[in-house]
Protein backbone atom coordinates (compact mmCIF):
# COMPACT_ATOMS: atom_id res chain seq x y z
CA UNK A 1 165.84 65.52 85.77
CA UNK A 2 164.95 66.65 89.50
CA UNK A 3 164.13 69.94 87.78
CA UNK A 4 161.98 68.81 85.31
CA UNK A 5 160.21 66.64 87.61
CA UNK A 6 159.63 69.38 90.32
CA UNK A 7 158.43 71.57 87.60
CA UNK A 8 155.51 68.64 86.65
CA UNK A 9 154.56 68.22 89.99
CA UNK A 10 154.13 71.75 90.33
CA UNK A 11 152.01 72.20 87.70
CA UNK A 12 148.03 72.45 87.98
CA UNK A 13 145.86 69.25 86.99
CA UNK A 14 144.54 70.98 84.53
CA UNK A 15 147.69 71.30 82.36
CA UNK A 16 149.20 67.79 83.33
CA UNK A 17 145.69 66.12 81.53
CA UNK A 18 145.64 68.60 78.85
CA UNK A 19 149.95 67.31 78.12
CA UNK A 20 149.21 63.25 79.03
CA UNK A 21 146.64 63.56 76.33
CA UNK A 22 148.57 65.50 73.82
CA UNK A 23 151.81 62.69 74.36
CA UNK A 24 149.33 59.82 73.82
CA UNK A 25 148.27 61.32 70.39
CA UNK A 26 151.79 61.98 69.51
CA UNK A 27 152.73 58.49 71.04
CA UNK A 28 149.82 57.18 69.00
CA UNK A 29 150.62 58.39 65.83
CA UNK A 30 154.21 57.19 66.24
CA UNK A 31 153.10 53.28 66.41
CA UNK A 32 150.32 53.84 63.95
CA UNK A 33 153.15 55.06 61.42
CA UNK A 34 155.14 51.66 61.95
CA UNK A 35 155.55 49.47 59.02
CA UNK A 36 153.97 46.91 61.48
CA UNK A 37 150.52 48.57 61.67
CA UNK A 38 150.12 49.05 58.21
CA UNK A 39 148.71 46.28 55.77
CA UNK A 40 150.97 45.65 52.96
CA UNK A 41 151.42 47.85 50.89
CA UNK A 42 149.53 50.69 52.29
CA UNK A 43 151.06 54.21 53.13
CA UNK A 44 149.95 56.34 55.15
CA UNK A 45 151.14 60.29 55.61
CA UNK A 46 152.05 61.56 59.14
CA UNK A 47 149.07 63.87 59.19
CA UNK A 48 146.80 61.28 58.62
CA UNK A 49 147.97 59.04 61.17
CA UNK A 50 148.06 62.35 63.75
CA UNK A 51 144.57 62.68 62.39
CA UNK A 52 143.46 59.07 63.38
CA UNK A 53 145.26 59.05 66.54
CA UNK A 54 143.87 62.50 67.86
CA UNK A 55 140.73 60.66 66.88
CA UNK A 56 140.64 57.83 68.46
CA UNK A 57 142.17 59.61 71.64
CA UNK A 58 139.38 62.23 71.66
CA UNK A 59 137.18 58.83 71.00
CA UNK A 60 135.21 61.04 67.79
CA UNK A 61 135.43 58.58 64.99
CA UNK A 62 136.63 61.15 62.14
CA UNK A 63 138.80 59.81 59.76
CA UNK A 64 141.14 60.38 56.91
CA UNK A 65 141.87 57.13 56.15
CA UNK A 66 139.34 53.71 56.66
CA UNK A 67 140.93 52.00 59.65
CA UNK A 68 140.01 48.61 58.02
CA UNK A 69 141.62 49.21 55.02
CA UNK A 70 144.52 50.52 56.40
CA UNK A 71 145.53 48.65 59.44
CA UNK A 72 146.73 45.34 60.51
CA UNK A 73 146.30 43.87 63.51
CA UNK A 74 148.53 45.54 65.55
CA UNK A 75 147.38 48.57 64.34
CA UNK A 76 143.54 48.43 65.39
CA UNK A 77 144.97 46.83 68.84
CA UNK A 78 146.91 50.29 68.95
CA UNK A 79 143.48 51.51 67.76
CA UNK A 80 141.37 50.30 70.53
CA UNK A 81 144.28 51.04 73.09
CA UNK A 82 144.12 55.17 72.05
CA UNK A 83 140.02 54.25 72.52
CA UNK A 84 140.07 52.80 75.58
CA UNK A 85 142.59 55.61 77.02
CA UNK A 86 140.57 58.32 75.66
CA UNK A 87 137.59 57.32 77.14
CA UNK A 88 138.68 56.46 80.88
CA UNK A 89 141.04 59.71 80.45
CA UNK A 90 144.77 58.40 80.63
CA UNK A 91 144.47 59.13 84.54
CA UNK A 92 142.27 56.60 84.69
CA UNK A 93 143.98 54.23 83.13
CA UNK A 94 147.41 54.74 84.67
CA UNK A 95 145.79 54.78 88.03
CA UNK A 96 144.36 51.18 87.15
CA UNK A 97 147.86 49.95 86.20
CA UNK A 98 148.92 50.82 89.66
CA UNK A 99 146.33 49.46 91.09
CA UNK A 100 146.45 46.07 88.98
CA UNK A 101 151.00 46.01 90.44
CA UNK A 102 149.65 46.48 93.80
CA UNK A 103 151.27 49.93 94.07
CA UNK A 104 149.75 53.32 95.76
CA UNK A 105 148.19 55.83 94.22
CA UNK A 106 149.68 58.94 95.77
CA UNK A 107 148.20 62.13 96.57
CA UNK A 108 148.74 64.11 93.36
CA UNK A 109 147.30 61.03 91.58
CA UNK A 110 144.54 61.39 93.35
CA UNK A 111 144.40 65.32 92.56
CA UNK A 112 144.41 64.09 88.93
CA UNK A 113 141.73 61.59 89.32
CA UNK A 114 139.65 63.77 91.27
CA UNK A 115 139.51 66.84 87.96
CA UNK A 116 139.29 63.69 85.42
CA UNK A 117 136.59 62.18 87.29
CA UNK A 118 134.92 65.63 88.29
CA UNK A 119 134.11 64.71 91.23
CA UNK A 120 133.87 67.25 94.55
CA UNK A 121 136.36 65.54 96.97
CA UNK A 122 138.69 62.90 97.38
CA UNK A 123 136.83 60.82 99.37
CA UNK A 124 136.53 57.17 97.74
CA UNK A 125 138.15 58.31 94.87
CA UNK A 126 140.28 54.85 94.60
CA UNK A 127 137.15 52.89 94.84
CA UNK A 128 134.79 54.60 92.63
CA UNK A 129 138.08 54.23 89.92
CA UNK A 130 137.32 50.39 90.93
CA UNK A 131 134.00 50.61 89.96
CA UNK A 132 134.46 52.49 86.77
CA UNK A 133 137.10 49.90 85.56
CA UNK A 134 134.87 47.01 86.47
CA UNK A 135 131.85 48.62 84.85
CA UNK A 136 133.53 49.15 81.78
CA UNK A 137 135.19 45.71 81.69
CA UNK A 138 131.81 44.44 82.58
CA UNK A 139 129.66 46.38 79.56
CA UNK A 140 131.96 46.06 77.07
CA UNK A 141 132.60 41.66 77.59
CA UNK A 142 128.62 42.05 77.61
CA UNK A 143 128.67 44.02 74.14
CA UNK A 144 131.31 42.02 72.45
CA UNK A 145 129.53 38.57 72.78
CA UNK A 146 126.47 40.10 71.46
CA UNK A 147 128.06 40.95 68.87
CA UNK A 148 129.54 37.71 68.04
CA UNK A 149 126.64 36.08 67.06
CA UNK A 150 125.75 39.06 64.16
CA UNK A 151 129.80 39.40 62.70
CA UNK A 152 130.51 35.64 62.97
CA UNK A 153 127.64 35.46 59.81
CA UNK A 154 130.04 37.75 57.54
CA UNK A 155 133.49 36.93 58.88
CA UNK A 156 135.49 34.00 60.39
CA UNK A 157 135.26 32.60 63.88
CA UNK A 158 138.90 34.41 64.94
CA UNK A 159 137.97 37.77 62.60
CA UNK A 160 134.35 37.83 63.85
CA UNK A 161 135.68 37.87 67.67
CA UNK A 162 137.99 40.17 67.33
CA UNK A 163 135.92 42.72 65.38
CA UNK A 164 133.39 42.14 67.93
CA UNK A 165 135.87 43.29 70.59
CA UNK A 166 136.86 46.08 68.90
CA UNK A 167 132.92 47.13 67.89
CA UNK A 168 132.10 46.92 71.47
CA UNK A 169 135.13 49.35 73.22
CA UNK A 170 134.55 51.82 70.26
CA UNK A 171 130.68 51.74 70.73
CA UNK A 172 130.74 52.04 74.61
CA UNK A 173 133.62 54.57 74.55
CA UNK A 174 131.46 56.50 71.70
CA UNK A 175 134.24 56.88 69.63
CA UNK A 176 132.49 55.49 66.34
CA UNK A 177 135.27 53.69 64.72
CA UNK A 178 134.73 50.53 62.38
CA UNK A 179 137.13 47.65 61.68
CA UNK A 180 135.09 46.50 58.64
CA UNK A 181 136.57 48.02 55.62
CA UNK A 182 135.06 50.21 52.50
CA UNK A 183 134.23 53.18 54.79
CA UNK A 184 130.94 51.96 54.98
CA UNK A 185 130.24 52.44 58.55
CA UNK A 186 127.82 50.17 59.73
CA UNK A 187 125.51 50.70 56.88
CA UNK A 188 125.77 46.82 55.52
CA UNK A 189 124.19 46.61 59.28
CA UNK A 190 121.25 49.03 58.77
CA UNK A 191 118.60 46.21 59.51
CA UNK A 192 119.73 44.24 61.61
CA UNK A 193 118.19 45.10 64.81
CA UNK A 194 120.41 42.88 67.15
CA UNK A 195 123.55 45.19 66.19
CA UNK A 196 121.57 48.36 65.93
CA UNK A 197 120.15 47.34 69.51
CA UNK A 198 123.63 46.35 71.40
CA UNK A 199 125.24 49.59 69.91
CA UNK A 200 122.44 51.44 70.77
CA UNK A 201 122.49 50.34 74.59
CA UNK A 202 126.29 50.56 74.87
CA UNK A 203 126.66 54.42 73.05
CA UNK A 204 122.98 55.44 75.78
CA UNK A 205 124.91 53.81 78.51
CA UNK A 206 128.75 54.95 77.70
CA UNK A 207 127.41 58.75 77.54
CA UNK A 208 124.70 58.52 80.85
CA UNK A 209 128.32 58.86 82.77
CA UNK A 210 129.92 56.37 85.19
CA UNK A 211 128.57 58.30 88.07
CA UNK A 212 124.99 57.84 86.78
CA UNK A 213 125.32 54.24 86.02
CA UNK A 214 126.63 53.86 89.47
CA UNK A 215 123.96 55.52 91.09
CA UNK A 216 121.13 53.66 89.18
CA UNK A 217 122.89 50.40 90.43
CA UNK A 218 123.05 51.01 94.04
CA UNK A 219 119.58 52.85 94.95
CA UNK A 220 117.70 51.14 91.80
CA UNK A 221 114.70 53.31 92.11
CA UNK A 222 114.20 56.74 89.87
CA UNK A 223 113.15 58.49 93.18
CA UNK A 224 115.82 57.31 95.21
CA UNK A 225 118.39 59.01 92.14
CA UNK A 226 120.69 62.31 92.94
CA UNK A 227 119.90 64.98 91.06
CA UNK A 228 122.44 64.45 88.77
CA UNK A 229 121.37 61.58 87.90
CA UNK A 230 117.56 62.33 87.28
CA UNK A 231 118.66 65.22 85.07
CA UNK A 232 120.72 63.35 82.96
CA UNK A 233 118.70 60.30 82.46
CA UNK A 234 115.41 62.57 81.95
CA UNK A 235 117.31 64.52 79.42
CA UNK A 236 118.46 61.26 77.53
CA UNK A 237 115.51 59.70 77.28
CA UNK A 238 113.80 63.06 76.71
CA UNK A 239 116.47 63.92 72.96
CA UNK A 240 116.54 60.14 72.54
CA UNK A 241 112.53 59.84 71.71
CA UNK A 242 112.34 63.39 70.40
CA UNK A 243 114.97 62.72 68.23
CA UNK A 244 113.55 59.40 66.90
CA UNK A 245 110.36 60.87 66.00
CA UNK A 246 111.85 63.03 64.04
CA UNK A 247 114.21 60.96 62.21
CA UNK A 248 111.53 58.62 61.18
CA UNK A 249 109.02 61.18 59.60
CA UNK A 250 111.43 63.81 57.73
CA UNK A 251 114.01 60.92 56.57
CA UNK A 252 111.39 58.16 56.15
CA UNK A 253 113.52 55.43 57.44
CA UNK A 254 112.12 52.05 59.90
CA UNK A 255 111.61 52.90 63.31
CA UNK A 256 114.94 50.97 64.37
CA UNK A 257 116.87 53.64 61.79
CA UNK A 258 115.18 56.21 63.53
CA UNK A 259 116.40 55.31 66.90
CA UNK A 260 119.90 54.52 65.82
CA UNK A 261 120.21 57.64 63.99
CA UNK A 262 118.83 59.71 67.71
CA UNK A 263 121.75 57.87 69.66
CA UNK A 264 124.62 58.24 67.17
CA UNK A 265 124.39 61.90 66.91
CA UNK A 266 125.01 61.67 70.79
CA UNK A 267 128.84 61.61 70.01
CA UNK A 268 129.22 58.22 68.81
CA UNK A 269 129.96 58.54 65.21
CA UNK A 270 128.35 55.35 63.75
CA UNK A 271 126.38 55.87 60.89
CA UNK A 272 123.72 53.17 59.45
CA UNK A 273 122.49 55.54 56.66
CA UNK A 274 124.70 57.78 54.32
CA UNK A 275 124.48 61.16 56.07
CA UNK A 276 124.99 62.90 53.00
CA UNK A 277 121.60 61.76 51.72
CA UNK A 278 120.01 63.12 54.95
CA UNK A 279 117.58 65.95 54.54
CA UNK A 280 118.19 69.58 55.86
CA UNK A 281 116.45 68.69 58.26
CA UNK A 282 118.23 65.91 59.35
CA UNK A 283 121.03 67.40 59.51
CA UNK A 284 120.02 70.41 61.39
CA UNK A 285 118.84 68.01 63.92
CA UNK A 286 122.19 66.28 63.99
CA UNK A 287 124.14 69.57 64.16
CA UNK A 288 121.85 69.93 67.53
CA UNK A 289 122.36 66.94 68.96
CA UNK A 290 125.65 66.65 67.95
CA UNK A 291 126.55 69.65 69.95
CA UNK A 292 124.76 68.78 72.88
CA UNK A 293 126.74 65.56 73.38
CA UNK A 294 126.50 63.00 75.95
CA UNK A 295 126.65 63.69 79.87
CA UNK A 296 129.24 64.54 82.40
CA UNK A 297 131.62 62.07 83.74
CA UNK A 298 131.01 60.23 80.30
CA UNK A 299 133.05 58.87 77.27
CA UNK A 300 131.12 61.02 75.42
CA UNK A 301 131.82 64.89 74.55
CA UNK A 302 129.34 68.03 73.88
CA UNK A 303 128.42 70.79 75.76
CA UNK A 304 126.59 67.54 77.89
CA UNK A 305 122.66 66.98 78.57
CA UNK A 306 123.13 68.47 82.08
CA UNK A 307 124.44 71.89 80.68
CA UNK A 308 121.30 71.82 78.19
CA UNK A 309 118.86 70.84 80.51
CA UNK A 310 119.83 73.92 82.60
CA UNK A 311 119.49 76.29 79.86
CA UNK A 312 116.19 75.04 79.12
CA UNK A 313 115.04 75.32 83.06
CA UNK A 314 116.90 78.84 83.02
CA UNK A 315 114.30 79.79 80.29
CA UNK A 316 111.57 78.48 81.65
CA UNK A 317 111.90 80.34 85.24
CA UNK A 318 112.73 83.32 83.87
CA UNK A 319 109.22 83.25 82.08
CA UNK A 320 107.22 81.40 84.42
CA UNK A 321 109.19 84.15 87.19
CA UNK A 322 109.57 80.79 89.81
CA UNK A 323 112.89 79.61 91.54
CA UNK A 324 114.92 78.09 89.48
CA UNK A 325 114.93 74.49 90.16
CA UNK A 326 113.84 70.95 89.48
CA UNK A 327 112.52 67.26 90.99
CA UNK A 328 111.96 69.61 94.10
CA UNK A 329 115.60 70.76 94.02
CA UNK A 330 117.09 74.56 94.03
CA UNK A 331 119.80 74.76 91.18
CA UNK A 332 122.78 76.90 92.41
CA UNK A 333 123.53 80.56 90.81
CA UNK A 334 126.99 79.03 90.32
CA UNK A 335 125.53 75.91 88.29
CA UNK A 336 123.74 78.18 85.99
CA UNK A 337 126.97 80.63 85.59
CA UNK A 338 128.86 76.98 84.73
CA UNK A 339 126.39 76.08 82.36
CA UNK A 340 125.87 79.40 80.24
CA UNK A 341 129.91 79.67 79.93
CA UNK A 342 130.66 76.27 78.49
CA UNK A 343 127.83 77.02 75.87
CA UNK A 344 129.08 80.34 75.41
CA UNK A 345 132.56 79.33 74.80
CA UNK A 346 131.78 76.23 72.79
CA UNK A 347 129.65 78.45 70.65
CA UNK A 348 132.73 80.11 70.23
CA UNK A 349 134.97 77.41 69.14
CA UNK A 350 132.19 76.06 66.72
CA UNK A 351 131.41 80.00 65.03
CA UNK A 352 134.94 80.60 64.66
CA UNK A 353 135.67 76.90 63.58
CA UNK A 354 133.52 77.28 60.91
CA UNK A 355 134.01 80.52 59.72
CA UNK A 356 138.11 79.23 59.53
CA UNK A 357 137.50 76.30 57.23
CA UNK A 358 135.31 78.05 55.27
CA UNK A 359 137.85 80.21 54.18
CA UNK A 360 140.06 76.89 53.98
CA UNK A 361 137.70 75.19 52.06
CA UNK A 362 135.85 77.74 49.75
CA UNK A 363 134.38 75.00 47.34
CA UNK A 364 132.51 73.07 50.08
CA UNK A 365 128.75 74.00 51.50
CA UNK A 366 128.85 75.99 54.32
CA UNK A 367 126.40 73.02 55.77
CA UNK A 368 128.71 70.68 55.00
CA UNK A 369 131.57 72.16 56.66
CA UNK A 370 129.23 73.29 60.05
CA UNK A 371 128.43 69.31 60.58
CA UNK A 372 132.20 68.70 60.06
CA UNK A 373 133.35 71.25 62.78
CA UNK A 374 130.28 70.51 64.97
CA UNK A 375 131.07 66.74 64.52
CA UNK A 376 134.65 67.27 65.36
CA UNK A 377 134.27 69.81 68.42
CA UNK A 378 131.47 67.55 69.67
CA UNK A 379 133.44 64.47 69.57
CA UNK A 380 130.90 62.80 67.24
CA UNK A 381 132.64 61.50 64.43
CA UNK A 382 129.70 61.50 61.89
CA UNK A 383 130.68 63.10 58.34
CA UNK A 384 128.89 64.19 55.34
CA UNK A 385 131.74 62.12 53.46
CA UNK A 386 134.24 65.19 52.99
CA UNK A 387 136.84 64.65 55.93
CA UNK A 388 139.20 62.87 53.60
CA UNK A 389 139.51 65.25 51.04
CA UNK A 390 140.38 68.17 53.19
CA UNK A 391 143.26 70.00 52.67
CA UNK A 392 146.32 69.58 55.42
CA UNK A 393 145.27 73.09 57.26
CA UNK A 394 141.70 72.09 57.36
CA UNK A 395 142.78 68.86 59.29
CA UNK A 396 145.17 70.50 61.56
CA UNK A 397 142.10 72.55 62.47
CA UNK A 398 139.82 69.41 63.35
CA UNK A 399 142.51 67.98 65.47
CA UNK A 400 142.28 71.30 67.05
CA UNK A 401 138.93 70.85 67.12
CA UNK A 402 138.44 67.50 68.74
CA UNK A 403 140.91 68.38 71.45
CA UNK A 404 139.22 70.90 72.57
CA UNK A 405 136.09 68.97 72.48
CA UNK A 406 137.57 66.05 74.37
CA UNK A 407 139.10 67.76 77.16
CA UNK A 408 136.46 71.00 76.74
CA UNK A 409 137.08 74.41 76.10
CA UNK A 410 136.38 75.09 79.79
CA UNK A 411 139.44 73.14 80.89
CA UNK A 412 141.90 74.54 78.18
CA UNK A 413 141.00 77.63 79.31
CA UNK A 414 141.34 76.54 83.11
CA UNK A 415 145.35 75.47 82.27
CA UNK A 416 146.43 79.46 81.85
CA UNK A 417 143.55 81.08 84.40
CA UNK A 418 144.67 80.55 88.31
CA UNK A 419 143.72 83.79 89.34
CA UNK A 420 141.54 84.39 92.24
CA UNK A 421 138.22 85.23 93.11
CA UNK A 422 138.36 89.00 93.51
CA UNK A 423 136.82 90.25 97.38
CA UNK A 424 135.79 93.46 95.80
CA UNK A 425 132.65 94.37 94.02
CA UNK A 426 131.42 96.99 91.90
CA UNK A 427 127.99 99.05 92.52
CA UNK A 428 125.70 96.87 90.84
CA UNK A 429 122.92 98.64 87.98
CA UNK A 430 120.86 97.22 85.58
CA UNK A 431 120.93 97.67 81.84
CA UNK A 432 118.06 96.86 79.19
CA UNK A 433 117.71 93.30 77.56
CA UNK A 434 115.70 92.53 74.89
């Protein structure tokens, strides 16, 4: 035992997040497999309950089977556990348990915390896990009693509150997931602007990022903001109103379907219109933002707005020939170099993805299977309506999928790479682009 605990200790942060995350699936899938999470006379396949539980741990929203239909009430309290966990990161989470029995978090729980949290340093790293906990608590009690007052018309008093509970940590976390039954989503709910409106706010606000939310809250002025912060709010609002514009003129839907359907893609998973019935268009725009994702530090997955938004300003110096930059900020070399290899290597993972289950799945559209791996890489969730009729390699491959879109392909590739930076340097020469 001394062994095997040296040998954890010893190992990078990195590979102790990627291994808590793959135990809580496992552990996840165990309990969801227990006759006491399962409505009567409902089985359910061990595949499809690792499918659900890698889901709701990499907070996406896919699903084999409808969680209503399925699960008791012990099993959607198991469901909105795996949520909540995969959304704080299990570091998180276990941190706040020590916190809440008085005990210390030590030194290599800090290490953790500090990669989870991607922050620089360790300095008020126990506080700002405070704050996120609070925040969360805070935004999610908000969301759940608005959300009352909308289920308590369909359902029960007792039904409606729980529901709105659950709604509210699956909608802030962005994982997507529905309690309701029929697989319907939240389509019965495509009108109704209050619940369009509370989701709306808790998906924008679960993928700005803690850090962001933070920020805005203490200096409360746009020009007091890091840059962080400015980026990733400009870039939300910025995909948020293009994104609406187009939703309501090439899928003719109200302007509050519109809107919905701009957040959703964001890696929330909720869907308020059949996205089968969606245009090419449509879904092209999905697949887009879909892949971009929410924002760093977030519950939300993607290559994330601040990656995207430094693509775009690497374009636009290169042809306007200024210094790259923005809100009267340099951007660093090693920024840029960040942002062009996550994009590179989630391009990667979606290309080959695709190209995998379309040999799986030769009867499907190739457009149908891109939104699936997209969907499932960006921790999304949304579905043309196919995911249940994969076959079992096609589902092992979007578990693959939506772990390495949870934890990101940068940091898989991070747990085997500890080699360092080379002193040396070649001559440098230039080659011909374009």
């Amino acid at each position: 035992m001394k062994h095997i605990l040296r040998f954890i200790k010893n190992q990078p942060p990195a590979r102790l997040i990627v291994a808590g995350f793959f135990l809580i699936i496992l552990t996840g899938a165990c309990l969801l497999m227990l006759p006491v999470s399962l409505r009567p006379g409902v089985h359910t396949s061990f595949l499809d309950a690792l499918f659900t539980a890698t889901s709701a741990t990499c907070v996406t929203g896919l699903v084999t089977v409808d969680p209503g239909d399925t699960y008791t009430v012990f099993g959607r309290v198991i469901l909105a556990l795996l949520i909540q966990t995969g959304g704080l990161g299990f570091t998180s989470m276990g941190a706040g348990l020590m916190l809440a029995t008085k005990r210390r978090v030590g030194f290599k729980s800090r290490l953790l915390l500090k990669e989870a949290l991607n922050v620089d340093n360790f300095r008020g790293i126990v506080r700002l896990l405070k704050a996120i906990l609070l925040t969360t608590l805070i935004f999610e009690t908000v969301g759940a009693l608005l959300s009352f007052p909308v289920f308590v018309r369909d359902y029960p008093p007792l039904k409606a509150l729980g529901i709105s509970i659950f709604h509210s940590i699956s909608s802030f976390n962005n994982a997507g997931f529905d309690i309701l039954g029929g697989g319907q989503s939240l389509i019965p709910y495509q009108n109704d602007i209050l619940l369009n409106l509370v989701t709306g706010g808790l998906i924008i606000f679960g993928g700005l990022g803690f850090l962001v939310i933070l920020d805005v809250l203490r200096n409360r002025s746009f020009r007091k903001l890091t840059l962080h912060s400015k980026v990733v709010i400009s870039t939300t609002l910025t995909l948020l109103i293009a994104g609406t514009l187009v939703f309501r003129f090439t899928e003719h839907m109200p302007w509050i379907g519109a809107f919905f359907n701009s957040v959703t893609p964001r890696t929330a998973g909720f869907a308020t219109y059949p996205i089968n019935e969606f245009s090419h268009a449509g879904l092209f725009v999905m697949i887009l933002l879909m892949f971009i994702g929410a924002s760093p530090g977030s519950t939300g997955g993607g290559i994330k707005t601040s990656t995207f938004f430094i693509l775009i300003q690497t374009m636009r110096s290169a042809l306007n020939k200024r210094h790259m930059g923005a809100f009267h900020r340099s951007i660093s070399p090693e920024n840029t170099s960040r942002a062009f290899l996550i994009t590179q290597l989630s391009l990667s993972v979606v290309l080959i993805g695709t190209f995998l289950l379309c040999l799986l799945e030769p009867s499907l559209e190739m457009r149908q299977l891109l939104f699936e791996v997209v969907s499932a890489f960006g921790t999304a969730g949304l579905s043309t309506g196919i995911t249940a009729n994969l076959h079992a390699a096609s589902k092992l491959l979007l578990i693959f999928l939506m772990f390495i879109g949870r934890l990101g392909a940068f940091t898989i590739i991070a747990m085997w790479i500890e080699r360092p930076e080379q002193n040396a340097r070649y001559t440098e020469e230039s080659i011909t682009i374009g």
